[in-house]
C-alpha atoms as a PDB file:
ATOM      1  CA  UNK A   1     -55.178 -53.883  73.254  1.00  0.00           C
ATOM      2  CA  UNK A   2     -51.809 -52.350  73.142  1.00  0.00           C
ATOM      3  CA  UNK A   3     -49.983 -49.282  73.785  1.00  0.00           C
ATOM      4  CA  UNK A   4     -49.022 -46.133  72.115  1.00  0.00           C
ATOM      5  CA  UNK A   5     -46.566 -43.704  73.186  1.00  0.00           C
ATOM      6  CA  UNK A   6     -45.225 -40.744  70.785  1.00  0.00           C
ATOM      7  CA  UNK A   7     -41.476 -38.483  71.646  1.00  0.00           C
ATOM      8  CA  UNK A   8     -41.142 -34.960  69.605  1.00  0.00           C
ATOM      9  CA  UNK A   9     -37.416 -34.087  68.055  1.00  0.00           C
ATOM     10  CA  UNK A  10     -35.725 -33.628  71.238  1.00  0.00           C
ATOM     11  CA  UNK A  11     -36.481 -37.585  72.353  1.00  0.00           C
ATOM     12  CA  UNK A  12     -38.875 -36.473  75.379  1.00  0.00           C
ATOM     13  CA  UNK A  13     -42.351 -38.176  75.699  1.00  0.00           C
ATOM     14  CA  UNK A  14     -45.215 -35.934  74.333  1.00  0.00           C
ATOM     15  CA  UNK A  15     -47.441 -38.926  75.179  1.00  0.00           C
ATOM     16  CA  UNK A  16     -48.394 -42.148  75.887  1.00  0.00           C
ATOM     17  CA  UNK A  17     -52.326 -43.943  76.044  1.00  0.00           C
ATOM     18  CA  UNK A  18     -53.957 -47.739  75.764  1.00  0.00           C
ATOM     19  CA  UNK A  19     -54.920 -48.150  72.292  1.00  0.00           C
ATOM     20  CA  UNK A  20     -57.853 -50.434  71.129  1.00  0.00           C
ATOM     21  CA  UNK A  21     -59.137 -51.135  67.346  1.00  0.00           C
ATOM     22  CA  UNK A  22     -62.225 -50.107  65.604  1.00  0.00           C
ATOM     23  CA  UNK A  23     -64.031 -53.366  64.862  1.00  0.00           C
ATOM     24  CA  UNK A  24     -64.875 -52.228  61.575  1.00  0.00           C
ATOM     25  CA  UNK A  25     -62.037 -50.222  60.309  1.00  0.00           C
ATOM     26  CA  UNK A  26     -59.125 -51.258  62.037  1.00  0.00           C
ATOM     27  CA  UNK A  27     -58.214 -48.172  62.953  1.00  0.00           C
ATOM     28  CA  UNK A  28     -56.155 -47.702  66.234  1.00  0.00           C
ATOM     29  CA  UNK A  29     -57.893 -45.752  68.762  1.00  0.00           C
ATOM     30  CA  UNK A  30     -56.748 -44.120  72.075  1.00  0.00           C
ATOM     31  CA  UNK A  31     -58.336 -45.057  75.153  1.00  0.00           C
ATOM     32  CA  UNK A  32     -58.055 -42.268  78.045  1.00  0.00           C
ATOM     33  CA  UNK A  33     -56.745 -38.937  78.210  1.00  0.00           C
ATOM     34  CA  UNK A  34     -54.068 -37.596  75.173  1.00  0.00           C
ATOM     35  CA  UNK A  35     -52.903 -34.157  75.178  1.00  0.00           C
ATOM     36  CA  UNK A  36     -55.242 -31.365  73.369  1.00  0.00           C
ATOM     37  CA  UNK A  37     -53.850 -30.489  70.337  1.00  0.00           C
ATOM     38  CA  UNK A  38     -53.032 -34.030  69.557  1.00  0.00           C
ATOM     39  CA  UNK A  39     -55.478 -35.282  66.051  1.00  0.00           C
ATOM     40  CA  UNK A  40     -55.761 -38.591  66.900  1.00  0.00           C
ATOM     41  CA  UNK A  41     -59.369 -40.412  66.910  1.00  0.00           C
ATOM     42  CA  UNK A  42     -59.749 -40.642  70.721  1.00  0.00           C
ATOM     43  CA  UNK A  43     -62.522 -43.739  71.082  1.00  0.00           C
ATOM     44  CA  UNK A  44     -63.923 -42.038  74.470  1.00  0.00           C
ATOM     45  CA  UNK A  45     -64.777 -38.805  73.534  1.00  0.00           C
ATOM     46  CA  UNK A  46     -66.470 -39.858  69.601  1.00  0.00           C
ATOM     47  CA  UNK A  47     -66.917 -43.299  68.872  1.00  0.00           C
ATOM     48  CA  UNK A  48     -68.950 -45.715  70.030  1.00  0.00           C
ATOM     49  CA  UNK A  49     -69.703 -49.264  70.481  1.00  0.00           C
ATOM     50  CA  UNK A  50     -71.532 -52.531  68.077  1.00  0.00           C
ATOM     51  CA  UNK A  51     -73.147 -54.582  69.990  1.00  0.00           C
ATOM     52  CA  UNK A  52     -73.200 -57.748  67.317  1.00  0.00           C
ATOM     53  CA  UNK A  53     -69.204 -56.940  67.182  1.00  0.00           C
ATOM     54  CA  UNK A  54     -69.073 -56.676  70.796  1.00  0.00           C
ATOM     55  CA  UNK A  55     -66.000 -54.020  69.927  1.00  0.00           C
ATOM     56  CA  UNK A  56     -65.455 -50.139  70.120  1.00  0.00           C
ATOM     57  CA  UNK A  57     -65.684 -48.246  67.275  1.00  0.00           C
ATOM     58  CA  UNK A  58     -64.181 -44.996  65.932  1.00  0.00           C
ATOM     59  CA  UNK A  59     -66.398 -41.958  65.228  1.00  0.00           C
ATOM     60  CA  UNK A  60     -66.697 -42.453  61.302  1.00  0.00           C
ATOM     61  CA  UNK A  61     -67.757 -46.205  61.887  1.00  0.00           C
ATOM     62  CA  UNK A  62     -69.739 -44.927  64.779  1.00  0.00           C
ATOM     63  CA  UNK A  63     -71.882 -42.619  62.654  1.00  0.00           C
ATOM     64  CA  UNK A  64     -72.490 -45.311  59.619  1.00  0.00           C
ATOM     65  CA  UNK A  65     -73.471 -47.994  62.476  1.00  0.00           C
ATOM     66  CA  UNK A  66     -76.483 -45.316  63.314  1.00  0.00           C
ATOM     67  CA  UNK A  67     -78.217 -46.405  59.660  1.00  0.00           C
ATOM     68  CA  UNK A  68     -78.308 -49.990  60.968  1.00  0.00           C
ATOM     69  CA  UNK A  69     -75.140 -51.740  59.240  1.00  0.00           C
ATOM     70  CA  UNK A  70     -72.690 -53.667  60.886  1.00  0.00           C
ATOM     71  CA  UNK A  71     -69.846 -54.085  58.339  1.00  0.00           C
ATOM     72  CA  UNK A  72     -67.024 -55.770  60.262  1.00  0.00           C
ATOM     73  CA  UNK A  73     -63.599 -55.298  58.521  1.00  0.00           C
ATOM     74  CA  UNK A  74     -62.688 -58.845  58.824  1.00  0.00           C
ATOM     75  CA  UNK A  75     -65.991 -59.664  56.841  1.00  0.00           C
ATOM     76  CA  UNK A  76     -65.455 -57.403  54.217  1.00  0.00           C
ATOM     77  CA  UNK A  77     -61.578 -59.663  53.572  1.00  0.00           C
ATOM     78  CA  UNK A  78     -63.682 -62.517  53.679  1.00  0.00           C
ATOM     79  CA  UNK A  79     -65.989 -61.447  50.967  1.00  0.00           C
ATOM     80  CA  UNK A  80     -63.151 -60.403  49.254  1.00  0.00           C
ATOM     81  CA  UNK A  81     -60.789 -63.255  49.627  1.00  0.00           C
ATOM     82  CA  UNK A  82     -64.136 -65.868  48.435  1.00  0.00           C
ATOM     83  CA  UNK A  83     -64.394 -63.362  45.277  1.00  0.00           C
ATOM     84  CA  UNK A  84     -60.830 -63.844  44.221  1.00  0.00           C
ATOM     85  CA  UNK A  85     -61.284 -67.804  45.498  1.00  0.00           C
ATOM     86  CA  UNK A  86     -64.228 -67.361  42.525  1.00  0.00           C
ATOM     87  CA  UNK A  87     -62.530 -66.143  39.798  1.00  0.00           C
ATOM     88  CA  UNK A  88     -59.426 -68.068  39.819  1.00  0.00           C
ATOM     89  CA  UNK A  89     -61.604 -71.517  39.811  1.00  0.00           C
ATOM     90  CA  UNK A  90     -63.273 -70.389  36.826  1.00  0.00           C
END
């Protein structure tokens, strides 16, 4: 967990949430209540949760988890880092 907080041009606070990750993205999401008009992915209102992950996610990873997949974004390294491991012992 860790915490966001956002000024505009004249250096006051527009402003400031929790933030969590998406399990399978890594993208940072806001937990409570931000501003309207603010884009930000806001974890409480669209995303959801993966149970094998036992970790919030963000709406787009929300929506793919509802065909079934959990792709965890620190699997996808792994199976990226054993592929380069691969070629360079060949």
């Amino acid at each position: 967990m860790g915490y966001a907080k956002q000024w505009n041009d004249e250096g006051r606070t527009v402003f400031e949430a929790d933030t969590t990750w998406c399990r399978h993205c890594e993208r940072s999401l806001f937990i409570g209540r931000v501003p309207v008009g603010v884009t930000k992915d806001i974890y409480q209102r669209e995303g959801g949760y993966c149970m094998r992950c036992d970790g919030p996610l963000c709406g787009l990873c929300a929506k793919k988890l509802l065909t079934g997949v959990c792709e965890p974004a620190k699997r996808r390294l792994e199976e990226q880092l054993i592929k380069i491991w691969q070629q360079k012992s060949l």
